[in-house]
PDB file of N, CA and C in Angstrom:
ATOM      1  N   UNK A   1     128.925  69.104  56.609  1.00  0.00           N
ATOM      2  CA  UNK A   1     128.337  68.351  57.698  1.00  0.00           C
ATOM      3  C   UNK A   1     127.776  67.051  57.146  1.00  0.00           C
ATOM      4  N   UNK A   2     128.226  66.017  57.894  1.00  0.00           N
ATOM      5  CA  UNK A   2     127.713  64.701  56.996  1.00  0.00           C
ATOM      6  C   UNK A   2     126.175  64.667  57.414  1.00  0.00           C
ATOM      7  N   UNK A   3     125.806  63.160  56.466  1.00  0.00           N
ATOM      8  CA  UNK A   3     124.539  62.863  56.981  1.00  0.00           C
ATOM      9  C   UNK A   3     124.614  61.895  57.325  1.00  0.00           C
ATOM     10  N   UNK A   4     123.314  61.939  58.652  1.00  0.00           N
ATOM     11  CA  UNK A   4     123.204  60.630  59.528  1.00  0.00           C
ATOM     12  C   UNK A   4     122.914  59.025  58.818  1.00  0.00           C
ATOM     13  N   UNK A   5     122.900  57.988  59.082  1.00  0.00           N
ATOM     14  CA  UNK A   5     122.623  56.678  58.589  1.00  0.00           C
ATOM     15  C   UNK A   5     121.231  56.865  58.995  1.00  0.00           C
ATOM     16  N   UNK A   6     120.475  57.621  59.705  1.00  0.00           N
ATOM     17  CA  UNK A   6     119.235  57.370  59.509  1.00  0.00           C
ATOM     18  C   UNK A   6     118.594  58.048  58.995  1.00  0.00           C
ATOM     19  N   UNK A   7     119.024  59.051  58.329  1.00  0.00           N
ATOM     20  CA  UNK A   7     118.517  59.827  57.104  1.00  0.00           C
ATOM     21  C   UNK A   7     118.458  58.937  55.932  1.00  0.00           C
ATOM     22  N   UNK A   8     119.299  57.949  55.343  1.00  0.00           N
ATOM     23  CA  UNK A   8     118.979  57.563  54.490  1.00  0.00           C
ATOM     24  C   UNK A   8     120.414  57.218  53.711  1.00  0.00           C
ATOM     25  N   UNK A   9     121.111  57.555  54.406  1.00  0.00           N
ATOM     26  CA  UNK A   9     122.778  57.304  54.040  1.00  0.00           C
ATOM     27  C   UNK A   9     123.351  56.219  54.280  1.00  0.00           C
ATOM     28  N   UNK A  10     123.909  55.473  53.947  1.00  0.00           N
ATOM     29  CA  UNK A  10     124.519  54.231  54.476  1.00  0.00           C
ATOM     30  C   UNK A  10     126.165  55.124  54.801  1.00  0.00           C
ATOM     31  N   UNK A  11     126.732  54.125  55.671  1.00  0.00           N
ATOM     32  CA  UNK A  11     128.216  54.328  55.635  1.00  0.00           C
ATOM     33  C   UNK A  11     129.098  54.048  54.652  1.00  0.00           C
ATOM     34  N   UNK A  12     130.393  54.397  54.985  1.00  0.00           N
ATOM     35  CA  UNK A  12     131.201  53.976  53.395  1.00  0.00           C
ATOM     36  C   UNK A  12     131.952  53.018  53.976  1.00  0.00           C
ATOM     37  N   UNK A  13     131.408  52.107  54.427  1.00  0.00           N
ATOM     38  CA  UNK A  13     132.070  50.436  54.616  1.00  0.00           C
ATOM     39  C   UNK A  13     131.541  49.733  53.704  1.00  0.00           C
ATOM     40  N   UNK A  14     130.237  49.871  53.105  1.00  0.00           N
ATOM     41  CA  UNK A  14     130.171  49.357  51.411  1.00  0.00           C
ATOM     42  C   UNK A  14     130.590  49.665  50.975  1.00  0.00           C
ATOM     43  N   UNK A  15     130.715  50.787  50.382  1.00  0.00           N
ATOM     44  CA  UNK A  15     131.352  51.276  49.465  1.00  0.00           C
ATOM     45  C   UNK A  15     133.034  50.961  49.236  1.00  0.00           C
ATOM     46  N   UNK A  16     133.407  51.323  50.581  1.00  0.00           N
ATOM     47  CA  UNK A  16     135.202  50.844  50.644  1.00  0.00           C
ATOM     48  C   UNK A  16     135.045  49.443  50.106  1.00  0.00           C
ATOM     49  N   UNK A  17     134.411  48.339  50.374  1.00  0.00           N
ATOM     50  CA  UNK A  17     134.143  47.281  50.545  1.00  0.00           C
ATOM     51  C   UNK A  17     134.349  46.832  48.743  1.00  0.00           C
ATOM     52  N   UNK A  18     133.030  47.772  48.542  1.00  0.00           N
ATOM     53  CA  UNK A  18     133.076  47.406  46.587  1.00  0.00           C
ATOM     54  C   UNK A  18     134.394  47.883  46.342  1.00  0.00           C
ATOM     55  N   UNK A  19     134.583  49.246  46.691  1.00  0.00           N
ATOM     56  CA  UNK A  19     135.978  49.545  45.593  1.00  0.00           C
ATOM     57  C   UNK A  19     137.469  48.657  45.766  1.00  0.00           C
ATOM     58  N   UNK A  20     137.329  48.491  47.216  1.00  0.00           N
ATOM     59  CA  UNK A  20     138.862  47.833  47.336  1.00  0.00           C
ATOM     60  C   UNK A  20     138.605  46.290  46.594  1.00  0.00           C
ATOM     61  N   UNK A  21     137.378  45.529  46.537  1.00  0.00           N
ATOM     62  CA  UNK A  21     137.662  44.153  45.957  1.00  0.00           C
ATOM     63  C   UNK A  21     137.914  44.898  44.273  1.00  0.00           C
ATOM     64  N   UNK A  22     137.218  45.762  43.690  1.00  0.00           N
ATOM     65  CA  UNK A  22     137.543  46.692  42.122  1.00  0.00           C
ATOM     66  C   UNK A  22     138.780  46.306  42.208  1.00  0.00           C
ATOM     67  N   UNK A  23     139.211  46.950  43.184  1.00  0.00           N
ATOM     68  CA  UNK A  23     141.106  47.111  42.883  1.00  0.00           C
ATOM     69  C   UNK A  23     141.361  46.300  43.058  1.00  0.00           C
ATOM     70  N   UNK A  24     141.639  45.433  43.897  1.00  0.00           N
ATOM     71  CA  UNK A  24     142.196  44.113  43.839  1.00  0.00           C
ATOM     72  C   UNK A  24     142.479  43.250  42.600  1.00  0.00           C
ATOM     73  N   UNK A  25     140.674  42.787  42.267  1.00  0.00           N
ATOM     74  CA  UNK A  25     140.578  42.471  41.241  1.00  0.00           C
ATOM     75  C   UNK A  25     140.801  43.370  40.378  1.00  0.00           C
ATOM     76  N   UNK A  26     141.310  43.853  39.492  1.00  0.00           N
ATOM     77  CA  UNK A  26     141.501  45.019  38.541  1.00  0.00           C
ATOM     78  C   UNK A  26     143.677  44.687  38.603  1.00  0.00           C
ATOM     79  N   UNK A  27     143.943  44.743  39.631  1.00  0.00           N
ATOM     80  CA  UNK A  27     145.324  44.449  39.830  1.00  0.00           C
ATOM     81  C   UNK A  27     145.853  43.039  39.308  1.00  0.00           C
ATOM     82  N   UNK A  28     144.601  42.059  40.029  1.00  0.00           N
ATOM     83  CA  UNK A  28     145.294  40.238  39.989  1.00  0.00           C
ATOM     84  C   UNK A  28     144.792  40.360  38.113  1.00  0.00           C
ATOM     85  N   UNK A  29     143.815  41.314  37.525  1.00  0.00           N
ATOM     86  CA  UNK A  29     143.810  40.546  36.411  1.00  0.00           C
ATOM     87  C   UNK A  29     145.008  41.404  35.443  1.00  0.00           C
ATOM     88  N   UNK A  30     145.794  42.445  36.042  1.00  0.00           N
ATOM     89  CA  UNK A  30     146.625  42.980  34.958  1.00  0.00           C
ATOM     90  C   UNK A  30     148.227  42.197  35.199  1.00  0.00           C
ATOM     91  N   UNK A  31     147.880  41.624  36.542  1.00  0.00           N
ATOM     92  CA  UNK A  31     149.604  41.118  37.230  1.00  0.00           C
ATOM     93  C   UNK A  31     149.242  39.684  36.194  1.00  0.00           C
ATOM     94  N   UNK A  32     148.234  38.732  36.475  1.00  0.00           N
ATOM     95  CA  UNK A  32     148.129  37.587  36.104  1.00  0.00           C
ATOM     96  C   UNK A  32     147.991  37.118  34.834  1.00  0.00           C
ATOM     97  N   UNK A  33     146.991  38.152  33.713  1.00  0.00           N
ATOM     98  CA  UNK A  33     146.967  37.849  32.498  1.00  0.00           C
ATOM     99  C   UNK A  33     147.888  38.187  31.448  1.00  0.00           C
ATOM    100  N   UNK A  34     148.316  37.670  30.460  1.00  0.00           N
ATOM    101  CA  UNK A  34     149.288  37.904  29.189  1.00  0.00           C
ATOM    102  C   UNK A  34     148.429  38.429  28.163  1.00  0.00           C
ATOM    103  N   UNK A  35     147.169  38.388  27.788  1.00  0.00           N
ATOM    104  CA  UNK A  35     146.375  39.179  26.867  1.00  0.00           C
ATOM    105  C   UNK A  35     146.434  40.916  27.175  1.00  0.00           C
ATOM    106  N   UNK A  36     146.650  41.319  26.494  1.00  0.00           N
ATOM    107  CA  UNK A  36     146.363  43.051  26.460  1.00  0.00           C
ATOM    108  C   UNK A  36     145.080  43.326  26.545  1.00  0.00           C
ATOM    109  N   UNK A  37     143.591  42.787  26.102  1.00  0.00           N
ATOM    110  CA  UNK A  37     142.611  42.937  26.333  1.00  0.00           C
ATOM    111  C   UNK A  37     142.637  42.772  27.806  1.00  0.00           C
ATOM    112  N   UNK A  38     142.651  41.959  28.502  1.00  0.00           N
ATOM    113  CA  UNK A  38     142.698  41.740  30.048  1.00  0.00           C
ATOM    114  C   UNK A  38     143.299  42.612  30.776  1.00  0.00           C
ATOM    115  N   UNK A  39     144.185  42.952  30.431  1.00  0.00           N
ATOM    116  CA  UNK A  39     144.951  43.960  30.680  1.00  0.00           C
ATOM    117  C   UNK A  39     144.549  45.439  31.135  1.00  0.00           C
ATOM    118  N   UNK A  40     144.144  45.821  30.064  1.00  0.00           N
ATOM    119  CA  UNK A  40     143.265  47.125  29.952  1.00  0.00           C
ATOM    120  C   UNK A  40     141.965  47.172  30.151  1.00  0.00           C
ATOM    121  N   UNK A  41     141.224  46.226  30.534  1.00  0.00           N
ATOM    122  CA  UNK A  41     140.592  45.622  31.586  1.00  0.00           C
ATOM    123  C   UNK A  41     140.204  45.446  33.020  1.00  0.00           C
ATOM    124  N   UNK A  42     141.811  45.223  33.231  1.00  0.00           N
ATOM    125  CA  UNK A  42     142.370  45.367  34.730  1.00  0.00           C
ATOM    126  C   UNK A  42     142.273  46.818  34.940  1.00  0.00           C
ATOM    127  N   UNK A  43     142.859  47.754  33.870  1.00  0.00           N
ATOM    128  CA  UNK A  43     143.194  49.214  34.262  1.00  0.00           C
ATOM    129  C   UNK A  43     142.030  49.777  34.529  1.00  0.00           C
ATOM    130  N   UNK A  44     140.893  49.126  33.419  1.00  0.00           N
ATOM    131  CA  UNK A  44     139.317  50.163  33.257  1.00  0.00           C
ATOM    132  C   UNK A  44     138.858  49.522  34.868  1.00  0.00           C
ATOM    133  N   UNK A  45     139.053  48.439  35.644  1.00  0.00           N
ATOM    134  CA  UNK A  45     138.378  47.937  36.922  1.00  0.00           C
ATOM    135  C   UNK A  45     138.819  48.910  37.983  1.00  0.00           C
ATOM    136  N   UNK A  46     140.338  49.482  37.666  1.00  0.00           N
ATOM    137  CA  UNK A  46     141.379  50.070  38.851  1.00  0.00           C
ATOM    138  C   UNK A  46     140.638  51.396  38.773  1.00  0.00           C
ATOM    139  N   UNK A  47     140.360  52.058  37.370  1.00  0.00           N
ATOM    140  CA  UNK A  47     139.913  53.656  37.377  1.00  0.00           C
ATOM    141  C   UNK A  47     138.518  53.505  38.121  1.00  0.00           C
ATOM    142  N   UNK A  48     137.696  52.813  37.817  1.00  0.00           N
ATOM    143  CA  UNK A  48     136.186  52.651  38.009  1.00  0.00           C
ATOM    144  C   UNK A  48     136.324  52.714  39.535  1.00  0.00           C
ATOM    145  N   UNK A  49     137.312  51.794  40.389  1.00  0.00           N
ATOM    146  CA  UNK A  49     137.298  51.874  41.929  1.00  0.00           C
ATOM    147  C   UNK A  49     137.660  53.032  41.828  1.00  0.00           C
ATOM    148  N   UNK A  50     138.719  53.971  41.983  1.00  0.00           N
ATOM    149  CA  UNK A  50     138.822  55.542  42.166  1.00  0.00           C
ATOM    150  C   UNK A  50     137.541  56.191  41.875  1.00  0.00           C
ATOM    151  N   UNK A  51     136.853  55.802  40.823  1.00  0.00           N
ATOM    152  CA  UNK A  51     135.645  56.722  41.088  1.00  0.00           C
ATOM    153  C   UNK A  51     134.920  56.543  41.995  1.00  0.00           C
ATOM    154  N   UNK A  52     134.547  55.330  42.347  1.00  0.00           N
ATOM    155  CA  UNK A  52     133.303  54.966  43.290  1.00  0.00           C
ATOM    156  C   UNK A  52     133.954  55.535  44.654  1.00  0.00           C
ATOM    157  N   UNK A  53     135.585  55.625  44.621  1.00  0.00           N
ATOM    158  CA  UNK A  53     135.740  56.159  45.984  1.00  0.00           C
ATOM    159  C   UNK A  53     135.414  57.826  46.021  1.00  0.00           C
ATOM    160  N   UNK A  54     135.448  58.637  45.026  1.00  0.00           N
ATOM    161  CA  UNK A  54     135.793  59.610  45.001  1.00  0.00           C
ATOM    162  C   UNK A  54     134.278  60.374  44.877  1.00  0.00           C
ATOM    163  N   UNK A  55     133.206  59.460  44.545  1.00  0.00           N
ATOM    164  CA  UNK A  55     131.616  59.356  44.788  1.00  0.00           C
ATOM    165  C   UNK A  55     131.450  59.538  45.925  1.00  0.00           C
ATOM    166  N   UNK A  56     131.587  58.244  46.635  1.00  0.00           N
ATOM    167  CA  UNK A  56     131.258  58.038  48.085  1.00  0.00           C
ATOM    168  C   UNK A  56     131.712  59.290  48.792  1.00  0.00           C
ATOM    169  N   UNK A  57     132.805  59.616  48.990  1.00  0.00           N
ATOM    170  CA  UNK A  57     133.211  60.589  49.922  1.00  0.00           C
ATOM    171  C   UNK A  57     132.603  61.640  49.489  1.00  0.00           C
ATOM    172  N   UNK A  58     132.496  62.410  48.117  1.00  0.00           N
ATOM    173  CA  UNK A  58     131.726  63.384  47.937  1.00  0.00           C
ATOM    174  C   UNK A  58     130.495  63.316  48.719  1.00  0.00           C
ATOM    175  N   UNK A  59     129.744  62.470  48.460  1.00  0.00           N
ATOM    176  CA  UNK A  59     128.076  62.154  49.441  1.00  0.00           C
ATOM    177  C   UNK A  59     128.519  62.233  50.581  1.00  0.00           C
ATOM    178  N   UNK A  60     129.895  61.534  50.962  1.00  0.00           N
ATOM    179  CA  UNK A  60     129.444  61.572  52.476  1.00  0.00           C
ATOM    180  C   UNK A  60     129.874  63.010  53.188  1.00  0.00           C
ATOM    181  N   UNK A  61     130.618  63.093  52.562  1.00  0.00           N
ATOM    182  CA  UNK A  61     131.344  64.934  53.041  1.00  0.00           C
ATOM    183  C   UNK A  61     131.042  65.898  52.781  1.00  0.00           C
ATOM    184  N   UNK A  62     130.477  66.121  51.749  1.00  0.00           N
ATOM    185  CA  UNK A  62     130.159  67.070  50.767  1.00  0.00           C
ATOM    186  C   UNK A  62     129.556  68.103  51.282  1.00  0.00           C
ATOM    187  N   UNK A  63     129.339  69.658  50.960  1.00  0.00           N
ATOM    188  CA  UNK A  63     128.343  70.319  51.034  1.00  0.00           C
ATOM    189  C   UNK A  63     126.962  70.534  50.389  1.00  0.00           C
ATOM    190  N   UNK A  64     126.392  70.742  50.600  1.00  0.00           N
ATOM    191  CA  UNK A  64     125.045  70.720  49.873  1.00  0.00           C
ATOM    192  C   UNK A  64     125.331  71.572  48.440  1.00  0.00           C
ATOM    193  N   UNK A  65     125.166  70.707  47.355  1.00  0.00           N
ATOM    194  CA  UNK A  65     124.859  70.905  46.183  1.00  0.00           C
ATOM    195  C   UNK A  65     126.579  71.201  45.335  1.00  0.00           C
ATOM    196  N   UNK A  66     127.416  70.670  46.424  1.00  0.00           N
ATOM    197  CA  UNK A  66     128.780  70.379  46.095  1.00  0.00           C
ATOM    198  C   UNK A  66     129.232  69.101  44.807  1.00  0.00           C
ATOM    199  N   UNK A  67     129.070  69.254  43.712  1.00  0.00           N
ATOM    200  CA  UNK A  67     129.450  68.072  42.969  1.00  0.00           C
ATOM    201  C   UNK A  67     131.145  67.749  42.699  1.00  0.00           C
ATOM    202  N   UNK A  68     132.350  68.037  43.503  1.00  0.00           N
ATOM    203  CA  UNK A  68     133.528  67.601  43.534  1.00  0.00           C
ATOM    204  C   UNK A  68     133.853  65.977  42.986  1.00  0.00           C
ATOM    205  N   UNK A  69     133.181  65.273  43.499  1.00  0.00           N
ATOM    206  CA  UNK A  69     133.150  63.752  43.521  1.00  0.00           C
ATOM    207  C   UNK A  69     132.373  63.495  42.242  1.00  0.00           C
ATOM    208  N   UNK A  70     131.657  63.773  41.678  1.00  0.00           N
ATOM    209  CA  UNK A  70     131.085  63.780  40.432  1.00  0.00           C
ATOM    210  C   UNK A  70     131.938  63.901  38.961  1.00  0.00           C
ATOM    211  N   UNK A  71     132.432  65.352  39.612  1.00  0.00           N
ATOM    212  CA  UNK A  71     133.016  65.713  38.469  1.00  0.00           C
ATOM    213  C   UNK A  71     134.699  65.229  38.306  1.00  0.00           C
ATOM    214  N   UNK A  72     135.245  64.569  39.431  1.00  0.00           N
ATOM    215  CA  UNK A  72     136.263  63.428  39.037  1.00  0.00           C
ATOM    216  C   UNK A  72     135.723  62.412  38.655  1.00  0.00           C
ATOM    217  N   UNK A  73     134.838  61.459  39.033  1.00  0.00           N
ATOM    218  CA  UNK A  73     134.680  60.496  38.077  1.00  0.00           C
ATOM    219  C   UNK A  73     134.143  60.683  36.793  1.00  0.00           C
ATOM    220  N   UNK A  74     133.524  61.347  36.270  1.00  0.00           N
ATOM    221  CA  UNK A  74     133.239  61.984  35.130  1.00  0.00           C
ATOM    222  C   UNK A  74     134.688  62.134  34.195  1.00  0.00           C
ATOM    223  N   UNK A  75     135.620  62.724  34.860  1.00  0.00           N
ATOM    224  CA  UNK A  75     136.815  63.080  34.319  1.00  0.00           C
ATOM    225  C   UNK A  75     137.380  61.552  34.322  1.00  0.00           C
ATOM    226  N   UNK A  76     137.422  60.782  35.267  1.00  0.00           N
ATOM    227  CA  UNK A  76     138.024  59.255  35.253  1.00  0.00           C
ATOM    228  C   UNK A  76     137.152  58.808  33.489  1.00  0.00           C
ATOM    229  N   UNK A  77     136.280  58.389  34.041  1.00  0.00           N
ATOM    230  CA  UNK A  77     135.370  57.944  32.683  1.00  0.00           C
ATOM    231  C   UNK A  77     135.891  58.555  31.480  1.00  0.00           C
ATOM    232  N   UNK A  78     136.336  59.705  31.183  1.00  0.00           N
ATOM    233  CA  UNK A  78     136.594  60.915  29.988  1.00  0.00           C
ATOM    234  C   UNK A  78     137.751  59.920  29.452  1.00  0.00           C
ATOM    235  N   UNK A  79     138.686  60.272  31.170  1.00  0.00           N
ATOM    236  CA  UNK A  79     140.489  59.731  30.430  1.00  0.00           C
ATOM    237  C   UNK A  79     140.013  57.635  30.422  1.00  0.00           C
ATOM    238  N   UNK A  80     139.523  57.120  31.068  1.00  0.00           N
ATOM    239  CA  UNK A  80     139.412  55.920  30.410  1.00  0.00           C
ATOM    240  C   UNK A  80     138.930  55.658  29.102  1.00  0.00           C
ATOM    241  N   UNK A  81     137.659  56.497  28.533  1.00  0.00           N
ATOM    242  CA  UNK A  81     137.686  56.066  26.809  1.00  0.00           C
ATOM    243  C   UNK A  81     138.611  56.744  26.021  1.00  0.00           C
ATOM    244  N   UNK A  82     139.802  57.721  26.665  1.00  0.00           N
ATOM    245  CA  UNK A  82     140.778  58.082  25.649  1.00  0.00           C
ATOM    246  C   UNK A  82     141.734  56.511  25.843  1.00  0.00           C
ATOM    247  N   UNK A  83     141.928  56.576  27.502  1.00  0.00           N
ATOM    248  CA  UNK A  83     143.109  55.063  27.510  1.00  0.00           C
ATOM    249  C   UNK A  83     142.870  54.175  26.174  1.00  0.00           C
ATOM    250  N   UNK A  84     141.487  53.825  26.623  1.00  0.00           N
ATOM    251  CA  UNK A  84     141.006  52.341  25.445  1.00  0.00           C
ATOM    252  C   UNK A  84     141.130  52.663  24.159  1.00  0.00           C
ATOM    253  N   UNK A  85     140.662  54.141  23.778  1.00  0.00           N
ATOM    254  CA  UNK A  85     140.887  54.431  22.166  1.00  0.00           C
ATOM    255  C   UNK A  85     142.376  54.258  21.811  1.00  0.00           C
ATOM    256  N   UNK A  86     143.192  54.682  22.661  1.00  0.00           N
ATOM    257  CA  UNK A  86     144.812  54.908  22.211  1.00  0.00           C
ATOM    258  C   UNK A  86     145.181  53.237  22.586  1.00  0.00           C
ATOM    259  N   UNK A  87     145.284  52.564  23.534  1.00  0.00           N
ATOM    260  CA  UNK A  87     145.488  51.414  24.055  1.00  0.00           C
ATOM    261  C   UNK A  87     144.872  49.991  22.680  1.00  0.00           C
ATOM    262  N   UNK A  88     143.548  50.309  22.523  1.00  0.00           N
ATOM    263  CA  UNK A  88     143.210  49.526  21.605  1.00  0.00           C
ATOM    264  C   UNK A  88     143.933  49.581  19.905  1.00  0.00           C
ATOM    265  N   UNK A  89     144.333  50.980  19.577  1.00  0.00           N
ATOM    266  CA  UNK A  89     145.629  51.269  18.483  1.00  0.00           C
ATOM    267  C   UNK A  89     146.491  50.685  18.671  1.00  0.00           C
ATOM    268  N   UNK A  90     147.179  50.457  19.933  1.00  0.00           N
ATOM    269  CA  UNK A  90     148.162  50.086  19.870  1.00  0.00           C
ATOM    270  C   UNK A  90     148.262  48.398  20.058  1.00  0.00           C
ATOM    271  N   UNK A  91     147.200  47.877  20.518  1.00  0.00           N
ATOM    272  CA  UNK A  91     147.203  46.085  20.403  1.00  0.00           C
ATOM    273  C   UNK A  91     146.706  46.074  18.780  1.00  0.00           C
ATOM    274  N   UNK A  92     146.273  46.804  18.012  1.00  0.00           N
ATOM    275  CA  UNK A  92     145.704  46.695  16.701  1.00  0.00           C
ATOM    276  C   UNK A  92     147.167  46.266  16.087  1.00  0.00           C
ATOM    277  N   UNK A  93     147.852  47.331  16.502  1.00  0.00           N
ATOM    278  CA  UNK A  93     149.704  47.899  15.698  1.00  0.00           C
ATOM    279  C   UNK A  93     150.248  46.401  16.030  1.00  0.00           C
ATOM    280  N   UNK A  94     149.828  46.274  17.494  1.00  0.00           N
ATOM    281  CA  UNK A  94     150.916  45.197  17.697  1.00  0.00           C
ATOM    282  C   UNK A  94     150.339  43.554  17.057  1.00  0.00           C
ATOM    283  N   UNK A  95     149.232  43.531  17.177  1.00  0.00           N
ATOM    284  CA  UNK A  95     148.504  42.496  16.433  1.00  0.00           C
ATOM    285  C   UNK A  95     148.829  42.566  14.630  1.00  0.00           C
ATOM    286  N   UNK A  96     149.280  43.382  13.973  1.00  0.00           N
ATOM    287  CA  UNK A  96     149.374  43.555  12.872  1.00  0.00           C
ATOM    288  C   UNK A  96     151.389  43.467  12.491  1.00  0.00           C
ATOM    289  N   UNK A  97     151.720  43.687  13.619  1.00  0.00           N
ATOM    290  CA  UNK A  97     153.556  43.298  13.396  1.00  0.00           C
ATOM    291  C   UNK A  97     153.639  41.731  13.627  1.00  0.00           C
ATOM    292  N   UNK A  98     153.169  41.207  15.257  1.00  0.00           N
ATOM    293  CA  UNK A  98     153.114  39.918  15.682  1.00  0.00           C
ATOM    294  C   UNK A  98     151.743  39.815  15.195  1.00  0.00           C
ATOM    295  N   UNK A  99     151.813  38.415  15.156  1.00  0.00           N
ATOM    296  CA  UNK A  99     150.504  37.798  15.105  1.00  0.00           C
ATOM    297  C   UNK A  99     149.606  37.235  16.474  1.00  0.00           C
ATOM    298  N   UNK A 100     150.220  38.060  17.046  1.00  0.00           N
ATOM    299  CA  UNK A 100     149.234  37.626  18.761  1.00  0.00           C
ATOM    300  C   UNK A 100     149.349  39.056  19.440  1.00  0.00           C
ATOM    301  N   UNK A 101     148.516  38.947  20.206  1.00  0.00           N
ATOM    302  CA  UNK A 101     148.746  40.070  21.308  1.00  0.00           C
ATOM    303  C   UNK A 101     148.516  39.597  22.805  1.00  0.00           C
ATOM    304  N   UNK A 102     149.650  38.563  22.625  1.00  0.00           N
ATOM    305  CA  UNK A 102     150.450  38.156  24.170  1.00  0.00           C
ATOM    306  C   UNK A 102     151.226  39.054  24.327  1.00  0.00           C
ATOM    307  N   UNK A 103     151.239  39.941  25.422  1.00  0.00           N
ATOM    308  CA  UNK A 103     151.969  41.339  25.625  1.00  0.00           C
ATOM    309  C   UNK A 103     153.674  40.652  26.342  1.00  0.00           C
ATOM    310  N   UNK A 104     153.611  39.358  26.175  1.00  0.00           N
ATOM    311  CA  UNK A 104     155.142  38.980  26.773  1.00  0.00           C
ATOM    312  C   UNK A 104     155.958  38.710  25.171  1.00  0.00           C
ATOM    313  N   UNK A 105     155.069  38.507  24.445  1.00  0.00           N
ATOM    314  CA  UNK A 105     155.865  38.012  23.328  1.00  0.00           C
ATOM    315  C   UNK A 105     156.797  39.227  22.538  1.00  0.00           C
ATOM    316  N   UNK A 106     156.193  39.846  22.057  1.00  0.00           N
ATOM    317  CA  UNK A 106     157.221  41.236  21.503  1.00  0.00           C
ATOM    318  C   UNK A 106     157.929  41.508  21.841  1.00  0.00           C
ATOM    319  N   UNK A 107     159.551  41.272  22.051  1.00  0.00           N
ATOM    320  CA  UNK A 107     160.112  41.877  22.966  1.00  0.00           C
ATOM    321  C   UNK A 107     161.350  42.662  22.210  1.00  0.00           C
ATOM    322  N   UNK A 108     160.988  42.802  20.796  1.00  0.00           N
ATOM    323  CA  UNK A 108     161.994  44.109  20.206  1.00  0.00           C
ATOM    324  C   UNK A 108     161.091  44.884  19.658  1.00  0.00           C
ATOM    325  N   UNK A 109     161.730  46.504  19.803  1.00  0.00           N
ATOM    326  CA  UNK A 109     160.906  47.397  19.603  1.00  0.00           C
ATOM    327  C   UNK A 109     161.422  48.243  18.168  1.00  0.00           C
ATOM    328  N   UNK A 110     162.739  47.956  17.596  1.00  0.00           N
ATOM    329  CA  UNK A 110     162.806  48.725  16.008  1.00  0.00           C
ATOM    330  C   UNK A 110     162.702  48.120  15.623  1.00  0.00           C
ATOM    331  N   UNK A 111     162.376  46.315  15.120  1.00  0.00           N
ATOM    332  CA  UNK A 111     161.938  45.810  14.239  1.00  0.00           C
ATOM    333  C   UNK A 111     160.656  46.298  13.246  1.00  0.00           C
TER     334      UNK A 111
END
């Protein structure tokens, strides 16, 4: 049973509001930038909106003392510092074959 806005709840038109500009932005900076830092960047902005959505609806739907929505973003957060640990190896690798990590430049892979 939800709770009222005058209990103390806001609606999730903020919330939609924050996460969809997340994604957006999180998208224009992985479509637009050539750095791999930016990049994975973009991805950590895209996971962070899934959580805040997956927050919100928990609060707003939820049953009392239901943590569903918690414990996915928790799990988002988990698999984003594995992304960056493995992701950041691999701009290290690629920074250490090329001397840049413009992710357009490499474009053979058995060298």
């Amino acid at each position: 049973m939800p709770l009222l806005a005058a209990e103390g709840v806001s609606h999730l038109g903020g919330y939609f509001f924050i996460s969809s500009a997340m994604f957006v932005l999180g998208i224009f900076t992985m479509v637009t930038r050539r750095n791999a830092i930016y990049v994975l960047m973009g991805a950590e902005l895209i996971l962070n909106a899934a959580a805040l959505n997956f927050v919100a609806f928990a609060r707003h739907h939820g049953r009392a003392g239901a943590l569903d929505g918690q414990m996915f973003a928790i799990f988002i957060i988990i698999l984003a510092a594995a992304e960056a640990a493995v992701a950041l190896g691999i701009v290290l690798q690629l920074y250490h074959h090329f001397p840049t990590i413009d992710v357009s430049k490499p474009d053979r892979l058995g060298d």
